[in-house]
N, C-alpha and C. Protein backbone atom coordinates (compact mmCIF):
# COMPACT_ATOMS: atom_id res chain seq x y z
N UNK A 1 7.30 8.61 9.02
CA UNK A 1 6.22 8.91 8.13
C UNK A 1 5.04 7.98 8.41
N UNK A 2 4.72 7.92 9.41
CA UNK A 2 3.77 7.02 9.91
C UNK A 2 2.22 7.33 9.43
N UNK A 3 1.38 6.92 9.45
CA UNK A 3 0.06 7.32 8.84
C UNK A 3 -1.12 7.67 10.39
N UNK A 4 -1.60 8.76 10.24
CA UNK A 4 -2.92 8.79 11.17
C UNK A 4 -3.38 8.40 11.51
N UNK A 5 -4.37 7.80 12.74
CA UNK A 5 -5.68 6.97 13.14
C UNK A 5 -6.19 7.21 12.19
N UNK A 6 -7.13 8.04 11.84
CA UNK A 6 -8.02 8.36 11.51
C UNK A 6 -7.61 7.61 9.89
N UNK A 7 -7.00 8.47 9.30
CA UNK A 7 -6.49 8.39 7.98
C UNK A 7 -6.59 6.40 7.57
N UNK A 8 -5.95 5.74 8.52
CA UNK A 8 -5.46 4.51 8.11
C UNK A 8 -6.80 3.83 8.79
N UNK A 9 -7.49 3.75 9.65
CA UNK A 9 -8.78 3.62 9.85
C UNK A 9 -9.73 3.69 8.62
N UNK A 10 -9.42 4.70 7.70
CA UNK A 10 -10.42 4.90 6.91
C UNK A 10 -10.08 4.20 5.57
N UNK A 11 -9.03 3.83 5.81
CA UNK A 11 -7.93 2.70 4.04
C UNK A 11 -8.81 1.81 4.47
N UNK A 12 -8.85 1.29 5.81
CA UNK A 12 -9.26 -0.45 6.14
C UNK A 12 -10.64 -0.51 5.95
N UNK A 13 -11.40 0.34 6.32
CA UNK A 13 -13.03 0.11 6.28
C UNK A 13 -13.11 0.56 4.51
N UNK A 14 -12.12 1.25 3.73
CA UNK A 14 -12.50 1.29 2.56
C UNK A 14 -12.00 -0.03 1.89
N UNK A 15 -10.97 -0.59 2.92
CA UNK A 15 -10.51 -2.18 1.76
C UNK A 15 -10.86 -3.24 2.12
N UNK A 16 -11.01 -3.48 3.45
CA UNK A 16 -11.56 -4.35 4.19
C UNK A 16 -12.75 -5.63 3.40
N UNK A 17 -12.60 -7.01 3.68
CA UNK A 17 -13.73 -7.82 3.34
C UNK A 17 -14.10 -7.90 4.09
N UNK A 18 -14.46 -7.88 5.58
CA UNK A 18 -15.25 -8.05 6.99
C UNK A 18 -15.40 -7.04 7.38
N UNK A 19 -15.81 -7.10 8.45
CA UNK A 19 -16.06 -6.20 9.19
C UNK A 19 -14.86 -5.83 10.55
N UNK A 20 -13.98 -6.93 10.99
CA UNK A 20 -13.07 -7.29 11.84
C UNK A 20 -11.72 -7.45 11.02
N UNK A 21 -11.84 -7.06 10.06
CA UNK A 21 -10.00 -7.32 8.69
C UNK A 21 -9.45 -5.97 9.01
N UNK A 22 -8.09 -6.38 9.24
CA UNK A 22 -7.03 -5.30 8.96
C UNK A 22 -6.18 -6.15 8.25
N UNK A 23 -6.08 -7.14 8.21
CA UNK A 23 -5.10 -8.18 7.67
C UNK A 23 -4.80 -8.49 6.50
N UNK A 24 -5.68 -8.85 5.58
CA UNK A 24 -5.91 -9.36 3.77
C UNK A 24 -5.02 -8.51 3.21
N UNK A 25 -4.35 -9.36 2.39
CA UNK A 25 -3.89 -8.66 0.94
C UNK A 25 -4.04 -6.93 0.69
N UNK A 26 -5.54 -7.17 0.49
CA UNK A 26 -6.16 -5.67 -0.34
C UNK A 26 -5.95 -4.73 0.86
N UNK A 27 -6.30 -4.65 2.05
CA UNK A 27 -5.84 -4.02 3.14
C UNK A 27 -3.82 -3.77 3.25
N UNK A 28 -3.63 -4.80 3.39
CA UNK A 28 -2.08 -4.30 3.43
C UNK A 28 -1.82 -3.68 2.64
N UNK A 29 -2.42 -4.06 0.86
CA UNK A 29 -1.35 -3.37 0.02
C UNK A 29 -1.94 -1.74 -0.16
N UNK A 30 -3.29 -1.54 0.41
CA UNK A 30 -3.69 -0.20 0.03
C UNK A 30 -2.81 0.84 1.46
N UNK A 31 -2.99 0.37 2.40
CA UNK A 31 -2.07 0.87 3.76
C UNK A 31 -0.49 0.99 3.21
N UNK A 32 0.11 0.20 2.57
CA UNK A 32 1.58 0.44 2.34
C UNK A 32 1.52 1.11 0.93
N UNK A 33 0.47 1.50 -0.01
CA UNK A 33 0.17 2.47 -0.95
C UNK A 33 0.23 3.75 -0.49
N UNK A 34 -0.19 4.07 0.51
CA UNK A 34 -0.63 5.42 1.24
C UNK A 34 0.97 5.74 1.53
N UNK A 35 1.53 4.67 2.52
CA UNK A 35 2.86 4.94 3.41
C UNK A 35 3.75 5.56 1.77
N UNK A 36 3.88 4.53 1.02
CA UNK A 36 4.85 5.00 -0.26
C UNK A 36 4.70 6.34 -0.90
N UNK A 37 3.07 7.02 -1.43
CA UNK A 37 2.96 8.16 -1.24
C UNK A 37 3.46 8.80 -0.98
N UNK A 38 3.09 8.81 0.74
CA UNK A 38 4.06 10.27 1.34
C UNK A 38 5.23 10.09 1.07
N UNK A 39 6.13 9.11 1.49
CA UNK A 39 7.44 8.71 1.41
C UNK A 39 8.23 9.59 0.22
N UNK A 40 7.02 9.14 -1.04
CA UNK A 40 8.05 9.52 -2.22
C UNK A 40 7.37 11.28 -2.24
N UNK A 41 6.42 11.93 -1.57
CA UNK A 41 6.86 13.46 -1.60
C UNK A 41 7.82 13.41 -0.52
N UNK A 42 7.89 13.63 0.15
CA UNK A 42 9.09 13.56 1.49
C UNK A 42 10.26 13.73 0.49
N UNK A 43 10.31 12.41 0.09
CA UNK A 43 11.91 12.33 -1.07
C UNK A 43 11.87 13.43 -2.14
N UNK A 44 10.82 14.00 -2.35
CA UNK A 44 10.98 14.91 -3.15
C UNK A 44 12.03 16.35 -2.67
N UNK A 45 11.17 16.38 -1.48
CA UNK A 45 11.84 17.77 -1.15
C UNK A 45 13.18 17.44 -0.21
N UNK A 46 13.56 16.15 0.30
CA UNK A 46 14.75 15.74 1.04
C UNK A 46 15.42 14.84 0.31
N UNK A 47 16.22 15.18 -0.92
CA UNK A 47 16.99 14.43 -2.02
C UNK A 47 17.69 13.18 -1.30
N UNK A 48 18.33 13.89 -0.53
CA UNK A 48 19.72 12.70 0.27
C UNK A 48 19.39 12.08 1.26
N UNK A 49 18.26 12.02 1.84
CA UNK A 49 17.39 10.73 2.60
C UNK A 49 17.85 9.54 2.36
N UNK A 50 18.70 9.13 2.66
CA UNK A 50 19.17 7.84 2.08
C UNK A 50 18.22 6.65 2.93
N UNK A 51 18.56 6.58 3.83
CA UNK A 51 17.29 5.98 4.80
C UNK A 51 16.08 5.75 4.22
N UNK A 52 15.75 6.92 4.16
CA UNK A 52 14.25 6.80 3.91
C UNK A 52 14.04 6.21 2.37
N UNK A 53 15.08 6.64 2.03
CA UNK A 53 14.73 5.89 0.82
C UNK A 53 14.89 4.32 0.52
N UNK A 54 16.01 4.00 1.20
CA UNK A 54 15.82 2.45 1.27
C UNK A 54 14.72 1.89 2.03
N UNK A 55 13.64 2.55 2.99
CA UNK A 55 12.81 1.95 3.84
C UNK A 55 11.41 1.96 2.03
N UNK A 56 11.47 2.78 1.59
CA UNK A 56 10.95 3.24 0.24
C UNK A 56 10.73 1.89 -0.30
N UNK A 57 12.26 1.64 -0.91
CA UNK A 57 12.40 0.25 -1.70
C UNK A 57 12.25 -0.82 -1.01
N UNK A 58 12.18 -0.88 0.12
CA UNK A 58 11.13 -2.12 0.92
C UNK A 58 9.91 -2.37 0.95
N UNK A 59 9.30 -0.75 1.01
CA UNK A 59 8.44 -1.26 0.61
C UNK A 59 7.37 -1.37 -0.30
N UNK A 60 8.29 -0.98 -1.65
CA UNK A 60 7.35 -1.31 -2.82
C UNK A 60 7.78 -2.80 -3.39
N UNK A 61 8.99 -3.38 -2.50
CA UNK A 61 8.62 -4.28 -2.86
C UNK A 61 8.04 -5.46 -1.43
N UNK A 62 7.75 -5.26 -0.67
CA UNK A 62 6.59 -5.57 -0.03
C UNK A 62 5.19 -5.60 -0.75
N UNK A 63 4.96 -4.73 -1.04
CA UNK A 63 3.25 -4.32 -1.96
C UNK A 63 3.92 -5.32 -3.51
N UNK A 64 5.12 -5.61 -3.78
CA UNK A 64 4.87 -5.91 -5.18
C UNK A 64 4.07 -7.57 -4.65
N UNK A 65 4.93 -8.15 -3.63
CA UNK A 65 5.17 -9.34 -3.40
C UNK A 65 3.40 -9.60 -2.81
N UNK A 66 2.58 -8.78 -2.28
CA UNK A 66 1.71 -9.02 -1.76
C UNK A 66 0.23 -8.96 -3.19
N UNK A 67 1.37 -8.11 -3.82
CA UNK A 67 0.29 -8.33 -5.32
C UNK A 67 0.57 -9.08 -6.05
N UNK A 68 1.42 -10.00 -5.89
CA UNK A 68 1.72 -10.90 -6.63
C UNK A 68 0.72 -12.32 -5.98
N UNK A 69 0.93 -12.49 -4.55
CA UNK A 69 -0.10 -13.01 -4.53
C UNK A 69 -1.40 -13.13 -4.18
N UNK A 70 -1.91 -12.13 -4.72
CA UNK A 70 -3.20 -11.74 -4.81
C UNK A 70 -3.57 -12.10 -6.42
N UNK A 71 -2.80 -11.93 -7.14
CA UNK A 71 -3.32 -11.90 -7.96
C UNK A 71 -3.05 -13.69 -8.77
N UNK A 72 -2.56 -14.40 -7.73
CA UNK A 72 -2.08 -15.64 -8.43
C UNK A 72 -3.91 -16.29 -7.41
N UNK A 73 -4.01 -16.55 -6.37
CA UNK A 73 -5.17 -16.32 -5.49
C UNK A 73 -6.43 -15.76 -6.29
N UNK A 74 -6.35 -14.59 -6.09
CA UNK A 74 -7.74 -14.10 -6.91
C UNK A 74 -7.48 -12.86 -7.85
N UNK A 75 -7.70 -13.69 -8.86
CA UNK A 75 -7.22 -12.34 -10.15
C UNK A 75 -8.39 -11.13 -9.97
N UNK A 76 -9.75 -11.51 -10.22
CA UNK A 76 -10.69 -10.71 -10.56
C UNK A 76 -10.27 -9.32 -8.80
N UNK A 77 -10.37 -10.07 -7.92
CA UNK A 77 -9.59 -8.90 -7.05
C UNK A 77 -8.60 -8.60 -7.13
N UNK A 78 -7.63 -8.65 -7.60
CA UNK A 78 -6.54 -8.33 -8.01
C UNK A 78 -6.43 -6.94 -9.08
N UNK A 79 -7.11 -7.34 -9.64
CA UNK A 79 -7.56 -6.31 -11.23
C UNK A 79 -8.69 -5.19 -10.07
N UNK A 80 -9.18 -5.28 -9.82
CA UNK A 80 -10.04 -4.32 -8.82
C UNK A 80 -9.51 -3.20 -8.11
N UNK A 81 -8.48 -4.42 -7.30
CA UNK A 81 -7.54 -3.54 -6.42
C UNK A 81 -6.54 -2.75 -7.23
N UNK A 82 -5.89 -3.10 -8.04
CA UNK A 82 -5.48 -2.43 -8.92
C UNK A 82 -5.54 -1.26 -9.62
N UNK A 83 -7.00 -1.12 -9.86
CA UNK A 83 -7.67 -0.23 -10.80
C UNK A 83 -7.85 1.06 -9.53
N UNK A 84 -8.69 0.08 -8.01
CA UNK A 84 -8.93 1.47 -7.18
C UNK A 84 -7.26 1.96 -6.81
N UNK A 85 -6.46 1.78 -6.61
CA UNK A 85 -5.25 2.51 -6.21
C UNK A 85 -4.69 3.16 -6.94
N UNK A 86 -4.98 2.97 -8.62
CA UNK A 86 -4.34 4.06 -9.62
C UNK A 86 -2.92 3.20 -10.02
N UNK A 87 -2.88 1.96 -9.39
CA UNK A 87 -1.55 1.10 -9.74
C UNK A 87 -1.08 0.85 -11.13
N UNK A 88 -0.47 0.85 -12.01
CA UNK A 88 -0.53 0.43 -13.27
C UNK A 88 0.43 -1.16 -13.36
N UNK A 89 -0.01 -2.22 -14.12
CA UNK A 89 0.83 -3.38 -14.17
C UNK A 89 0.11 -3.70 -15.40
């Protein structure tokens, strides 16, 4: 379930603080937002994915752990990033 050029190109220049970032926080966690997405329609229509579903629970908690410190770092981005992904905490 890999994500597009194009598609994941367009997460980074929308999360990005530079001009040269793929790296930061807000970049990873909006890129592994997208991946979880599909993941969990996928799981919708393929119940017994067992696989995929444990790759799933990696990585929401990857994104938890990366919002965790983001938001110990910089709250006011934290609450931002938050709000643009539709995340609730």
């Amino acid at each position: 379930m890999s994500l597009v050029v194009e598609k994941k190109r367009g997460i980074i220049e929308e999360y990005h603080r530079h001009k040269k970032d793929t790296g930061s926080p807000e970049v990873q966690t909006a890129l592994l937002t997208e991946k979880i997405n599909s993941l969990t329609e996928h799981l919708k229509h393929h119940t017994k994915d067992t696989h995929s579903r444990y790759g799933l629970i990696k990585m929401v908690g990857q994104r938890k752990r990366l919002l965790e410190y983001l938001r110990r770092v910089n709250t006011e981005g934290y609450q931002k990033l938050i709000s643009r992904l539709g995340l609730r905490k």
